[in-house]
PDB file of N, CA and C in Angstrom:
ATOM      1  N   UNK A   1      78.228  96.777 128.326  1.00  0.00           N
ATOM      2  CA  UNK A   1      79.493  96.122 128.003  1.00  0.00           C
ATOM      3  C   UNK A   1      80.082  96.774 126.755  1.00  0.00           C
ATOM      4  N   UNK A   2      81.485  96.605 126.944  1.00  0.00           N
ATOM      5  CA  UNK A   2      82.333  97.813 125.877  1.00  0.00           C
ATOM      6  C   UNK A   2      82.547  96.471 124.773  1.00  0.00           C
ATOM      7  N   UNK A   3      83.233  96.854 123.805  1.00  0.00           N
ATOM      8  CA  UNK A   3      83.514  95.631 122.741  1.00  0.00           C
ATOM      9  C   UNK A   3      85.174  96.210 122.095  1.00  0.00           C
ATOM     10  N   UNK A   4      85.724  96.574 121.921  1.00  0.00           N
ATOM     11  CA  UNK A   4      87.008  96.768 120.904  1.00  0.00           C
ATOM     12  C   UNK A   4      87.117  96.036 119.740  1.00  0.00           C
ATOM     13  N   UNK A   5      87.211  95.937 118.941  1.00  0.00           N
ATOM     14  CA  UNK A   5      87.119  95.094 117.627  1.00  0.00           C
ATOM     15  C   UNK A   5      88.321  95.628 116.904  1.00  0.00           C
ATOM     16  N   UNK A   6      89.257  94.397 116.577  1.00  0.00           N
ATOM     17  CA  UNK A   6      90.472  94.637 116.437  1.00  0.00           C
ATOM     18  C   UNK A   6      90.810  94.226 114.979  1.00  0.00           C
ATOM     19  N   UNK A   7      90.058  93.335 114.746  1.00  0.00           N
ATOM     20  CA  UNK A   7      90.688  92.613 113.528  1.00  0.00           C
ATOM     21  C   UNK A   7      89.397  91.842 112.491  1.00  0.00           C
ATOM     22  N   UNK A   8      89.446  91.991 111.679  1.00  0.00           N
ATOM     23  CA  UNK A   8      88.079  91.100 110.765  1.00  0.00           C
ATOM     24  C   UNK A   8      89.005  90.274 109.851  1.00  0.00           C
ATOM     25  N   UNK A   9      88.513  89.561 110.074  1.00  0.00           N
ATOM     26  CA  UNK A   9      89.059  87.948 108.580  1.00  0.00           C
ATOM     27  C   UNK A   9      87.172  88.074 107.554  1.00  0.00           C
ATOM     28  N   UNK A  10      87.950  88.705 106.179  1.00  0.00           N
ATOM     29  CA  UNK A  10      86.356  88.194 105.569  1.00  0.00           C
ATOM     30  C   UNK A  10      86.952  87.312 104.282  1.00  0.00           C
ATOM     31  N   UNK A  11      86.100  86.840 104.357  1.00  0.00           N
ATOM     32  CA  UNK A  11      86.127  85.886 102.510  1.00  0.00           C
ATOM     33  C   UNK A  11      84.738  85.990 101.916  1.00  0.00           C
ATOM     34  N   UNK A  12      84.595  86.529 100.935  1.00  0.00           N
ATOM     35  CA  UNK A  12      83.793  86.465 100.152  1.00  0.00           C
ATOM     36  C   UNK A  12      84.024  86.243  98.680  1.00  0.00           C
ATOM     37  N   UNK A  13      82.686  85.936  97.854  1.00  0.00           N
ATOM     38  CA  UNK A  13      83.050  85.862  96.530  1.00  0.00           C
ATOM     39  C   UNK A  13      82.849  87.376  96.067  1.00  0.00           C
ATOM     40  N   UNK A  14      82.176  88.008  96.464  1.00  0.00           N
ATOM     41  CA  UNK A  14      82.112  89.839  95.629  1.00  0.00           C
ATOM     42  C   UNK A  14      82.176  90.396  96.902  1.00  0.00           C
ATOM     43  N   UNK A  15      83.563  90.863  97.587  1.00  0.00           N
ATOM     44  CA  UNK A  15      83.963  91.635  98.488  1.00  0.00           C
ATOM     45  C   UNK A  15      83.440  93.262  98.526  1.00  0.00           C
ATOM     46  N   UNK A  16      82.847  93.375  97.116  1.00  0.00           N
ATOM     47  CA  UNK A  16      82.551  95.184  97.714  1.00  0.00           C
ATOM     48  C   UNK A  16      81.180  95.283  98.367  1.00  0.00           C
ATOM     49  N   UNK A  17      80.407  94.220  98.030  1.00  0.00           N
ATOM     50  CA  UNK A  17      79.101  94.481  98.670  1.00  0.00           C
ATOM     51  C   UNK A  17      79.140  94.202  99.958  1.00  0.00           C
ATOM     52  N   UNK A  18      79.929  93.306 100.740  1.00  0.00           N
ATOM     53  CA  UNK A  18      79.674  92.642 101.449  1.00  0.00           C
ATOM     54  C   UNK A  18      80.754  94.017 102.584  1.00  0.00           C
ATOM     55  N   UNK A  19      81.777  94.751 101.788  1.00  0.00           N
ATOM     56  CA  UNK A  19      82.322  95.715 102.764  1.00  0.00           C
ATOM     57  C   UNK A  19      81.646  96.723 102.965  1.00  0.00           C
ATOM     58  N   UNK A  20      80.589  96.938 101.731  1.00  0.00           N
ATOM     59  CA  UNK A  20      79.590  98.305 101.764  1.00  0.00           C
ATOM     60  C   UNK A  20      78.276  97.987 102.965  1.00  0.00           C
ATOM     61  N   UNK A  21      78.582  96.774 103.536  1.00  0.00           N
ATOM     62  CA  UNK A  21      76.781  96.727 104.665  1.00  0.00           C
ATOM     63  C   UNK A  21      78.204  96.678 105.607  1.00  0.00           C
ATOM     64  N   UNK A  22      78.797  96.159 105.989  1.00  0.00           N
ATOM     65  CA  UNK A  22      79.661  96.102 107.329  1.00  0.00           C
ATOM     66  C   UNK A  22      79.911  97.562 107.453  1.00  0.00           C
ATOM     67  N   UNK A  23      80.579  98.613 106.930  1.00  0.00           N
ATOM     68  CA  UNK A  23      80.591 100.265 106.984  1.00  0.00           C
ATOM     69  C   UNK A  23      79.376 100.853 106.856  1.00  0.00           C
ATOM     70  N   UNK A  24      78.077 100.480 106.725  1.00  0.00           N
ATOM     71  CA  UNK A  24      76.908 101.023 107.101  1.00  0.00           C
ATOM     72  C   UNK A  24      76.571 100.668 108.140  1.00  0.00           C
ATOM     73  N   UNK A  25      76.996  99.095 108.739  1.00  0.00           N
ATOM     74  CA  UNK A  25      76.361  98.825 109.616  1.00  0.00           C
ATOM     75  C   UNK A  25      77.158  99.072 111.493  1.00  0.00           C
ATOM     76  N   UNK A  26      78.288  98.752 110.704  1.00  0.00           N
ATOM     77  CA  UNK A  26      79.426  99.265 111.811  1.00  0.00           C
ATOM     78  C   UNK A  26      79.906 100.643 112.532  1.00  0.00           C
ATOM     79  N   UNK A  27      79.798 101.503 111.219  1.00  0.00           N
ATOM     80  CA  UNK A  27      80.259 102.533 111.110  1.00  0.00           C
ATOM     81  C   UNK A  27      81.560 102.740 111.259  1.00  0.00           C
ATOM     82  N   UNK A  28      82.180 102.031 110.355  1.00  0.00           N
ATOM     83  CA  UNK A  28      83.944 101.949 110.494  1.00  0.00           C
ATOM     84  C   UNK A  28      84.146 102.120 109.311  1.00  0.00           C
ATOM     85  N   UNK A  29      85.657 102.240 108.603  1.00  0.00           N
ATOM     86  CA  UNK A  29      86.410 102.243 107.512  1.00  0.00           C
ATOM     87  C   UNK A  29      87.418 101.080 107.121  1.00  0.00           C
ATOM     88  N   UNK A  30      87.318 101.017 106.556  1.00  0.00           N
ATOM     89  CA  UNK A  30      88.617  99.666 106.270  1.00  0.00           C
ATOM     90  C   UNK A  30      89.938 100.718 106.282  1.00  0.00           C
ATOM     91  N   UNK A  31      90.442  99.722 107.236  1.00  0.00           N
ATOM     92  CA  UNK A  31      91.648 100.210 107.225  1.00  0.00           C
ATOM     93  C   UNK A  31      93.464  99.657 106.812  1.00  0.00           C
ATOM     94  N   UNK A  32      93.053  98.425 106.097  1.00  0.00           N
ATOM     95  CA  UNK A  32      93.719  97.694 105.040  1.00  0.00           C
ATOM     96  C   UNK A  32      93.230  96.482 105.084  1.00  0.00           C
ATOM     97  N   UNK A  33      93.377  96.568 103.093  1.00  0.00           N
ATOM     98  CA  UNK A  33      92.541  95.106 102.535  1.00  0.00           C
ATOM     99  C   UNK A  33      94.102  94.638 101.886  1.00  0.00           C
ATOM    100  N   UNK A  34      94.184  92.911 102.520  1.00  0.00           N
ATOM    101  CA  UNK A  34      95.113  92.453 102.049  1.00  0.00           C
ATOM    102  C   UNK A  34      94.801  91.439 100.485  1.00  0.00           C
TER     103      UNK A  34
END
């Protein structure tokens, strides 16, 4: 089964750690932080 992943909603209290395991773990880039 295929997946597309379009969109992430995150909230955190210290956003860089929590974007640094999702791009290790994903293997994606952020591609805008609002």
């Amino acid at each position: 089964m295929w997946l597309r992943l379009r969109q992430i909603c995150l909230v955190a209290q210290e956003l860089e750690p929590v974007e640094k395991q999702l791009i290790e773990v994903l293997g994606i880039d952020v591609c805008f932080r609002d």
